[in-house]
N, C-alpha and C. Protein backbone atom coordinates (compact mmCIF):
# COMPACT_ATOMS: atom_id res chain seq x y z
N UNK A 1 0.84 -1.18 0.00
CA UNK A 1 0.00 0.00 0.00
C UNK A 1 0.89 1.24 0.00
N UNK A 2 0.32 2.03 -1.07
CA UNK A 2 0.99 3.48 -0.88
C UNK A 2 0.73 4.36 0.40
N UNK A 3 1.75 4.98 0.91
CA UNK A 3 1.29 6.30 1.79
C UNK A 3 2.39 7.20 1.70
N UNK A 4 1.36 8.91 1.92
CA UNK A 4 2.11 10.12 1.30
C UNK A 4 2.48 10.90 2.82
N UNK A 5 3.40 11.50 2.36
CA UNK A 5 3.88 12.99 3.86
C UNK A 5 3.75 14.04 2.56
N UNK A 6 3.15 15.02 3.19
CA UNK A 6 3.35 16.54 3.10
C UNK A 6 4.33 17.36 3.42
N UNK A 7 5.21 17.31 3.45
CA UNK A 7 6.56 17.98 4.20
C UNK A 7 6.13 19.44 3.83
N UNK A 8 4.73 19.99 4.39
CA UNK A 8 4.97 21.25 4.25
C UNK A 8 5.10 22.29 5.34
N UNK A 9 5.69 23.30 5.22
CA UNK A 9 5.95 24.54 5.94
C UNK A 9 5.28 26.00 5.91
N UNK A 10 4.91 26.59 6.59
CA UNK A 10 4.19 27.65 6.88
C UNK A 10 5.45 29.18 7.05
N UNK A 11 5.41 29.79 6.06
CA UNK A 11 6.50 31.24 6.33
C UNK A 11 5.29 32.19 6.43
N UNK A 12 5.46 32.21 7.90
CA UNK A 12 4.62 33.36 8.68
C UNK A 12 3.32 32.49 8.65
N UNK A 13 2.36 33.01 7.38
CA UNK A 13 1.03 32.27 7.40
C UNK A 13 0.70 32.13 6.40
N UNK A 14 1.86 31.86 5.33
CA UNK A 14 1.86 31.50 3.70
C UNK A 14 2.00 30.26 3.90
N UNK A 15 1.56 29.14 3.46
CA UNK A 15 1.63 28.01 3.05
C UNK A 15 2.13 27.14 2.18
N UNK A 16 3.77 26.83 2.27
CA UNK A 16 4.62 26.07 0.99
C UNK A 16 3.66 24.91 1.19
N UNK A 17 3.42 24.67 -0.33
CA UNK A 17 2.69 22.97 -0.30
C UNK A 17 2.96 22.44 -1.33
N UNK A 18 4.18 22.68 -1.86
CA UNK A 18 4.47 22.37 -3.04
C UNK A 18 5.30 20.57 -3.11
N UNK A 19 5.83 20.24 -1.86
CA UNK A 19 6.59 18.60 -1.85
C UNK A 19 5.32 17.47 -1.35
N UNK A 20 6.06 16.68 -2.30
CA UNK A 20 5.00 15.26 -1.40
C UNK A 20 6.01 13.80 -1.38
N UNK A 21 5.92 13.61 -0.43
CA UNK A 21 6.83 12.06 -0.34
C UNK A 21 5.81 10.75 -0.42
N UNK A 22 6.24 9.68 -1.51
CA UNK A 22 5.17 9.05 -1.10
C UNK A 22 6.70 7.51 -0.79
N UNK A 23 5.70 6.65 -0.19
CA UNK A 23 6.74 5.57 -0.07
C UNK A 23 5.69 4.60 -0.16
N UNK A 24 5.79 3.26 0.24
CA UNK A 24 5.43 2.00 0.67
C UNK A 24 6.44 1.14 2.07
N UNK A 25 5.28 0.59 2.73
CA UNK A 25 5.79 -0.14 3.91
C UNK A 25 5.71 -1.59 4.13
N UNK A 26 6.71 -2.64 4.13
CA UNK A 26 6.81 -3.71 4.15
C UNK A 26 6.12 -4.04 5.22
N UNK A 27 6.04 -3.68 6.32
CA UNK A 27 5.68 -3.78 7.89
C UNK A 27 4.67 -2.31 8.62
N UNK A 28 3.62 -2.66 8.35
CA UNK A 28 2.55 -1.46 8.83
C UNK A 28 2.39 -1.50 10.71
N UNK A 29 2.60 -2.53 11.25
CA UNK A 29 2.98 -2.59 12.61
C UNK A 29 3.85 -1.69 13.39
N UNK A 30 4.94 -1.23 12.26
CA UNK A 30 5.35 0.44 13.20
C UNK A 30 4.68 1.40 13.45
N UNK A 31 3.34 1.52 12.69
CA UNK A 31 3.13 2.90 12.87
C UNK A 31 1.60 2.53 12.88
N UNK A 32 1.13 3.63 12.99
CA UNK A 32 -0.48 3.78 13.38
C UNK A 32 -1.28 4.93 12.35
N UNK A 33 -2.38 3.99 11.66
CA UNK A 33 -2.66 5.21 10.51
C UNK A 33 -3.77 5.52 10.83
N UNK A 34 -4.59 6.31 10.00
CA UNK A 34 -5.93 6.85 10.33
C UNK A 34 -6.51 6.85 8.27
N UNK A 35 -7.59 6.35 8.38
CA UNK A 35 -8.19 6.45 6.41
C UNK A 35 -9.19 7.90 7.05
N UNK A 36 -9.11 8.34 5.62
CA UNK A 36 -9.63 10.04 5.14
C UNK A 36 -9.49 10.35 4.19
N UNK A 37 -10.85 9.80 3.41
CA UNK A 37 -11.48 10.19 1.91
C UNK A 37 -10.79 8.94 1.08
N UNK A 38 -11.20 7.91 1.64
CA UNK A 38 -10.21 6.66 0.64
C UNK A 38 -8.76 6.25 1.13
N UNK A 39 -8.46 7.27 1.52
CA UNK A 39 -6.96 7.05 1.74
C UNK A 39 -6.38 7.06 3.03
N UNK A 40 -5.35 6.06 3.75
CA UNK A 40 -4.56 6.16 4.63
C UNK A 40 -3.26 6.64 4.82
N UNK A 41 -3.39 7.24 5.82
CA UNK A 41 -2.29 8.34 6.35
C UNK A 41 -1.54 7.63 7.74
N UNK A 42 0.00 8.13 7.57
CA UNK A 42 0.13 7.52 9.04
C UNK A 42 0.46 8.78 9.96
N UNK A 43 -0.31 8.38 11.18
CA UNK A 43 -0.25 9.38 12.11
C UNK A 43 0.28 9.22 13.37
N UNK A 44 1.17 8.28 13.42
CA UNK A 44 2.25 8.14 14.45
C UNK A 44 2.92 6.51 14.37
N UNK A 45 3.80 7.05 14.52
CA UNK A 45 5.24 5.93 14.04
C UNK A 45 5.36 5.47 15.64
N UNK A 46 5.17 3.98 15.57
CA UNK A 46 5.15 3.53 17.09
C UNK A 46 6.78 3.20 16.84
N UNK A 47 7.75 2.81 16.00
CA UNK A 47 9.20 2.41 16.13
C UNK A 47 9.51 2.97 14.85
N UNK A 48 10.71 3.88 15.53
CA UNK A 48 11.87 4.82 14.25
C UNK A 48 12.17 3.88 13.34
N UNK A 49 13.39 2.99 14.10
CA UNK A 49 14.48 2.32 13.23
C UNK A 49 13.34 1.13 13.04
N UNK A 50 11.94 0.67 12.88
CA UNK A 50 11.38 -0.19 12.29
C UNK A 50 11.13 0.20 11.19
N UNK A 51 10.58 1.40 11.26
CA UNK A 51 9.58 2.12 10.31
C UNK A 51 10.50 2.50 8.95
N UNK A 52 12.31 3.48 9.70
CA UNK A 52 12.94 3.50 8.76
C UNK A 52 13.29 1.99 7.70
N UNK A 53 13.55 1.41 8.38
CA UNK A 53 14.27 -0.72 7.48
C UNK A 53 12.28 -0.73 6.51
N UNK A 54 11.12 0.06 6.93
CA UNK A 54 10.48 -1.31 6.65
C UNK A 54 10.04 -0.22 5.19
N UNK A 55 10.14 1.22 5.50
CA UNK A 55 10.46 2.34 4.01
C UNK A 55 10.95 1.86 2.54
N UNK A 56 10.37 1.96 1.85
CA UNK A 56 10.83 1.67 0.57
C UNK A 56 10.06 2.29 -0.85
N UNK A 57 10.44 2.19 -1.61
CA UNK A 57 10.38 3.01 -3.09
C UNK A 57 9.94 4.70 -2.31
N UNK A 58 10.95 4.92 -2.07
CA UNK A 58 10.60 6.16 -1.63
C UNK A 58 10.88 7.23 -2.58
N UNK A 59 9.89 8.46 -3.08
CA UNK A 59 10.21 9.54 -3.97
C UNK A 59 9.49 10.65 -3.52
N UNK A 60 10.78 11.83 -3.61
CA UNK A 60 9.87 13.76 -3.90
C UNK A 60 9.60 13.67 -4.36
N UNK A 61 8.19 14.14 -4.78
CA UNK A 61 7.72 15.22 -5.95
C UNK A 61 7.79 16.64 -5.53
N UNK A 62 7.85 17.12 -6.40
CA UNK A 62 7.83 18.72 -6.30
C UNK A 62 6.90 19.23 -7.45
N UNK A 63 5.34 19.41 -6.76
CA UNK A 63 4.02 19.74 -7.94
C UNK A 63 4.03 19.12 -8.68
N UNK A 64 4.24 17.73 -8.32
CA UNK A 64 3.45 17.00 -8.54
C UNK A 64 4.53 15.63 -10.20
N UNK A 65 5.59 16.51 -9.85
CA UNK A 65 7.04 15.91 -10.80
C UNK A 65 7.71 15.28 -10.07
N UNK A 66 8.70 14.39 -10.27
CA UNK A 66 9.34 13.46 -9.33
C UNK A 66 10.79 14.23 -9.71
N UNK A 67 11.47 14.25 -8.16
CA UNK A 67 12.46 15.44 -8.04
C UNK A 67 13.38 14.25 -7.75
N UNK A 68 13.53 13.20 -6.64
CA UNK A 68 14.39 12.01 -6.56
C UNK A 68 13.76 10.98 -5.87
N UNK A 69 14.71 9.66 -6.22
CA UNK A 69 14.49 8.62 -5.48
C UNK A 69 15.08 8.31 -4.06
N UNK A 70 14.73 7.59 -2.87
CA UNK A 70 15.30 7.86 -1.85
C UNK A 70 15.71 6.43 -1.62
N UNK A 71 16.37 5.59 -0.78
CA UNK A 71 16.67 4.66 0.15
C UNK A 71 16.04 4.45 1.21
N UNK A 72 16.44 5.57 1.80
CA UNK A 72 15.90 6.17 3.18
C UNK A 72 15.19 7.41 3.45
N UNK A 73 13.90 6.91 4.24
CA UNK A 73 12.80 7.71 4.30
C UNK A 73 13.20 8.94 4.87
N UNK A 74 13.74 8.89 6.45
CA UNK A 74 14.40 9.96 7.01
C UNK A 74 15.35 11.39 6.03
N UNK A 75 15.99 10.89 5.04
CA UNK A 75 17.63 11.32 4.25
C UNK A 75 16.37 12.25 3.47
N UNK A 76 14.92 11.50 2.84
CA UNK A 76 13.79 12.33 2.01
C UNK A 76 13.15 13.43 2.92
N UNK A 77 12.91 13.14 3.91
CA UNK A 77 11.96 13.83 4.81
C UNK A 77 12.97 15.47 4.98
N UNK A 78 13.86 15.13 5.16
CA UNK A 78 15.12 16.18 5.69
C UNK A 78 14.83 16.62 4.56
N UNK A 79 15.78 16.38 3.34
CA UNK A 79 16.03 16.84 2.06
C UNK A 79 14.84 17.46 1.83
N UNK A 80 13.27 17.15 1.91
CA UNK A 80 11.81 17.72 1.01
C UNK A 80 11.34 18.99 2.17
N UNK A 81 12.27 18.50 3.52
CA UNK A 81 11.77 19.71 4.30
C UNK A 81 13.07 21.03 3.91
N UNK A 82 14.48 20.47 3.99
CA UNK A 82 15.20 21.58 3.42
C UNK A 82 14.52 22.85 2.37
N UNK A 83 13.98 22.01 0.67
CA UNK A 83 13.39 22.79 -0.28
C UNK A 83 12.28 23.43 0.33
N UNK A 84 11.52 23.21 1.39
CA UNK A 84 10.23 23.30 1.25
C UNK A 84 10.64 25.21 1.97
N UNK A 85 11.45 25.09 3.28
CA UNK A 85 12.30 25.89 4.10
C UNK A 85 12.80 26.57 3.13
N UNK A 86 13.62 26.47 2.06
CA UNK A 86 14.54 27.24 1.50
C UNK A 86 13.11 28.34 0.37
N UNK A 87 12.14 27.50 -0.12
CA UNK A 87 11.62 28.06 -0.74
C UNK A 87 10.68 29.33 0.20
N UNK A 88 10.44 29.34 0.97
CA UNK A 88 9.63 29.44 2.23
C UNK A 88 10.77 30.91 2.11
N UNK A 89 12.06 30.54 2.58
CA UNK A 89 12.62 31.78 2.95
C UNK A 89 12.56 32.88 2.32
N UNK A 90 12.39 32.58 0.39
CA UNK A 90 12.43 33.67 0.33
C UNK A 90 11.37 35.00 0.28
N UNK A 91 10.15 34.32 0.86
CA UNK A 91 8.95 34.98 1.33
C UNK A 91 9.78 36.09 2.15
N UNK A 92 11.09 36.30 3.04
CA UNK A 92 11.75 36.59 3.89
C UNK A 92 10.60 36.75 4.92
N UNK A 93 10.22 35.84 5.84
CA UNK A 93 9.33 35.77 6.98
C UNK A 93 10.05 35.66 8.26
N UNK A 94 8.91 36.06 9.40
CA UNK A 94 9.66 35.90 10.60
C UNK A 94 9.84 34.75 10.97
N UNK A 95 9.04 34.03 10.84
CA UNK A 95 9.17 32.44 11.32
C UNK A 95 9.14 31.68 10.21
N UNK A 96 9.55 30.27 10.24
CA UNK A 96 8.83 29.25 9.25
C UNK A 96 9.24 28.12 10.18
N UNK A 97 7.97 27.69 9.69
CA UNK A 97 7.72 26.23 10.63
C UNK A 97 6.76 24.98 10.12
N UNK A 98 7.05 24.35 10.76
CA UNK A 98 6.33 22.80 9.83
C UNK A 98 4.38 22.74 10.03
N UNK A 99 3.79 22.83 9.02
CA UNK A 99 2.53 22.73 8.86
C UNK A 99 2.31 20.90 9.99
N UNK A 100 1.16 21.22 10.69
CA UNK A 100 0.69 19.84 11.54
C UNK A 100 -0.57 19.11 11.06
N UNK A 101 -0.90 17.78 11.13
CA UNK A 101 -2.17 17.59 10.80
C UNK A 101 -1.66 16.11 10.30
N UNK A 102 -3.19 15.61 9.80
CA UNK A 102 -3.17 14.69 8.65
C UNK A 102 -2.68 15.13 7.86
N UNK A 103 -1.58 13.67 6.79
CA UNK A 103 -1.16 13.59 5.82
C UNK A 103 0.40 14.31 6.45
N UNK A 104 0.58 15.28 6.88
CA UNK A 104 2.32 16.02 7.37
C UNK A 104 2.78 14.51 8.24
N UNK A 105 3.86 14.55 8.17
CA UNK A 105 4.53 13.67 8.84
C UNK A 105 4.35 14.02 10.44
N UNK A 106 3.85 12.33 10.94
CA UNK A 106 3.93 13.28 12.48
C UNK A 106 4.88 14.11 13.26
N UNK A 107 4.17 14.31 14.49
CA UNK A 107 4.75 15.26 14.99
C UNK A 107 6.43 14.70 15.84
N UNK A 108 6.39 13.83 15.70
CA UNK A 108 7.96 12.86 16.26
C UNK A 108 8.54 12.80 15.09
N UNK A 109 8.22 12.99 14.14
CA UNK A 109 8.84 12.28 12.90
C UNK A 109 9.35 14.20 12.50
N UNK A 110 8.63 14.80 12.42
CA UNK A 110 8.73 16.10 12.44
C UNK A 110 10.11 16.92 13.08
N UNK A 111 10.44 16.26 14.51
CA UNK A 111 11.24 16.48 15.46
C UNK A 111 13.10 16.21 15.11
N UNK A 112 12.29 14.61 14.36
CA UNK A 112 13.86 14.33 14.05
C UNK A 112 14.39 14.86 12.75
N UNK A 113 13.84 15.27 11.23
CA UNK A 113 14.43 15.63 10.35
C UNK A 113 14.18 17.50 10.54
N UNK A 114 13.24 17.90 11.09
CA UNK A 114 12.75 19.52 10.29
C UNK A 114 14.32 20.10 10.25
N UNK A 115 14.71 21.08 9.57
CA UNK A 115 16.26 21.51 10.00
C UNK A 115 16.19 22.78 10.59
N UNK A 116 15.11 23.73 11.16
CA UNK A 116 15.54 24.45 11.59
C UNK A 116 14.46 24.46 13.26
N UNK A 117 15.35 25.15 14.48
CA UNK A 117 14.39 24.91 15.34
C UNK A 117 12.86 25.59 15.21
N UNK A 118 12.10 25.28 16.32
CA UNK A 118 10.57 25.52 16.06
C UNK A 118 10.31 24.83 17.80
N UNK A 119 8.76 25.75 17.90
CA UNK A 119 7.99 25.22 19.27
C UNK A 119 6.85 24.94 18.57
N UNK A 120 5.95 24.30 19.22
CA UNK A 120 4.65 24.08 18.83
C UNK A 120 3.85 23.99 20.51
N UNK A 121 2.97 24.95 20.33
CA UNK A 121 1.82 25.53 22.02
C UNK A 121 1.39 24.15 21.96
N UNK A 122 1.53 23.93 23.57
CA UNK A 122 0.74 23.25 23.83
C UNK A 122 -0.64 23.06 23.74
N UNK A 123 -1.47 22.14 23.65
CA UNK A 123 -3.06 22.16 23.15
C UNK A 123 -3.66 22.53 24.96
N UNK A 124 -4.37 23.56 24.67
CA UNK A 124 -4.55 24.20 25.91
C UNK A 124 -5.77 22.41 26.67
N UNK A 125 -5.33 22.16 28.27
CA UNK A 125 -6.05 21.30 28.91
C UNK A 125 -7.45 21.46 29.11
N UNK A 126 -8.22 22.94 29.27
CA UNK A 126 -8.97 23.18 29.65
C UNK A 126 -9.87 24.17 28.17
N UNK A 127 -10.02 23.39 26.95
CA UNK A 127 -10.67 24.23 25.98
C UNK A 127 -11.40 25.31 25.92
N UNK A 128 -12.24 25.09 26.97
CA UNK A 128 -13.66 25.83 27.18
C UNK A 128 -13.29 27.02 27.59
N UNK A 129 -12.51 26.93 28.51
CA UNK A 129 -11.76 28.59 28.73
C UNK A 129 -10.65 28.83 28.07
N UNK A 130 -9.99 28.56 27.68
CA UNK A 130 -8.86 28.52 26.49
C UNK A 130 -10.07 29.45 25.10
N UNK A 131 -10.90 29.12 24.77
CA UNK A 131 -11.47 29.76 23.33
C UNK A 131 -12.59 31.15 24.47
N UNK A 132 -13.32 30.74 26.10
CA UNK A 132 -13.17 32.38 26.12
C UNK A 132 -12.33 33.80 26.05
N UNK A 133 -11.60 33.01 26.76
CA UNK A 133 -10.76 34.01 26.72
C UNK A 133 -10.19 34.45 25.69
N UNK A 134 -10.03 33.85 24.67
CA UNK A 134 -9.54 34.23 23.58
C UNK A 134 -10.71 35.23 22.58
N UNK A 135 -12.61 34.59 23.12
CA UNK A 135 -13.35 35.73 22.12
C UNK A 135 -13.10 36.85 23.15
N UNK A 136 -12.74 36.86 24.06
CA UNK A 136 -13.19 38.24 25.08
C UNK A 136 -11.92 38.43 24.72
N UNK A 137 -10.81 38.43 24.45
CA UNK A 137 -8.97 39.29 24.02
C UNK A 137 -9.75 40.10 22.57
N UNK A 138 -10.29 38.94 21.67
CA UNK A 138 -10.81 39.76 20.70
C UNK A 138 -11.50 40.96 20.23
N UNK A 139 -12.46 40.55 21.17
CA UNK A 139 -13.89 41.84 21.43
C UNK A 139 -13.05 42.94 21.90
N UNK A 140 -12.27 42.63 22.95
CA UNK A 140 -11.09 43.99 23.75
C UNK A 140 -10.71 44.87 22.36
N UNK A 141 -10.07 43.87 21.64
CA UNK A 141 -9.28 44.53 20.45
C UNK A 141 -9.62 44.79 19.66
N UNK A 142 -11.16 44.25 19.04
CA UNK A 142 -11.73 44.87 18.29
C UNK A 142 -12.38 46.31 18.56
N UNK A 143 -13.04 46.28 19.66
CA UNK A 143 -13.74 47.62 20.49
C UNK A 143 -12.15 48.68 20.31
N UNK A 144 -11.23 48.71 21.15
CA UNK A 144 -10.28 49.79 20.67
C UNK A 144 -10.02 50.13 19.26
N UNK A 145 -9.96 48.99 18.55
CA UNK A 145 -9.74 49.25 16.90
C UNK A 145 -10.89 50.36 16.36
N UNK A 146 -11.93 49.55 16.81
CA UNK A 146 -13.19 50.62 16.27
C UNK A 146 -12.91 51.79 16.77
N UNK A 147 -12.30 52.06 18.19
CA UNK A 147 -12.30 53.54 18.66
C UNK A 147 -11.68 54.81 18.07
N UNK A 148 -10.52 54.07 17.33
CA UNK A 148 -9.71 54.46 16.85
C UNK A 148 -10.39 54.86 15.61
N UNK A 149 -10.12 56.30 15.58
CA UNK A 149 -10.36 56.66 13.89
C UNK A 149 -9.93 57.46 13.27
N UNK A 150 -9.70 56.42 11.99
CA UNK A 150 -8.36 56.82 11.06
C UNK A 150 -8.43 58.45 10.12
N UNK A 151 -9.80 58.84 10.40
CA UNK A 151 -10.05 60.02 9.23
C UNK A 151 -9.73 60.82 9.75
N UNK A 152 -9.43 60.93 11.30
CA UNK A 152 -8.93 62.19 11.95
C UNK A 152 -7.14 62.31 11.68
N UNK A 153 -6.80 63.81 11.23
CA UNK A 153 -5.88 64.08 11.02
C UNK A 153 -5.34 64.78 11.88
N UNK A 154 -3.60 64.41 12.15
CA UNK A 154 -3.06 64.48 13.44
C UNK A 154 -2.27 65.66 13.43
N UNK A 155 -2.21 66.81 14.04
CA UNK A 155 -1.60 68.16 14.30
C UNK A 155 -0.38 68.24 14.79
């Protein structure tokens, strides 16, 4: 069975989505997938060095063209996150960092190739107040925004 990574990256809140890795796995017992829309994704690698031995026909594309062949899944993941980063930079952004989700390589797998550092927030414990507080920061900032007005000219 085929399965794809997204190795994509976010500069600022632009979205590189231009690489895709796809491989095949001799041994699906390393890792743990989830199906979405037909297709399975893996969404956490229960063993590295299984998962790497059990990797094979591995290839970039880049939109959707085949850029190389790999050996090793890890050596692709690095390499498709390098382009993805380099292309990313020249947005010249403050940050760039690895897009999360289905289909992106998880978030462990993420850890060991991305090449440049990055945090990712913790998922707040307590949701329910985690999203008030966040409409009431809003409303704050929206209400001053409105106060503010731009047609007045400053002396």
């Amino acid at each position: 069975m085929e399965f794809y990574f997204f190795p994509d990256v976010y500069a600022d809140r632009y979205l590189v989505d231009s690489y895709i890795i796809s491989f095949k796995l001799k041994d699906k017992s390393c890792v743990e997938t989830r199906e979405l829309e037909g297709r399975e994704y893996v969404v956490q690698v229960h063993d590295w060095e299984a998962f790497k031995e059990s990797a094979y026909d591995i290839v970039l594309y880049e939109y959707g063209d085949e850029v190389a062949r790999f050996s090793d899944i890890e050596t692709a993941l690095s390499e498709a996150y390098k382009m993805a980063c380099l292309e990313a930079s020249r947005r010249i952004p403050k940050v760039i960092e690895p897009a999360l989700g289905i289909g992106n390589p998880p978030m462990e797998v993420v850890e060991r190739v991305f090449p440049l550092d990055f945090k990712v927030e913790a998922f707040p414990e307590d949701l329910d107040t985690f999203l008030d507080n966040l409409v009431k920061n809003v409303e704050i900032e929206t209400i001053e925004w409105e106060k503010a007005d731009d047609d007045e000219i400053p002396f």
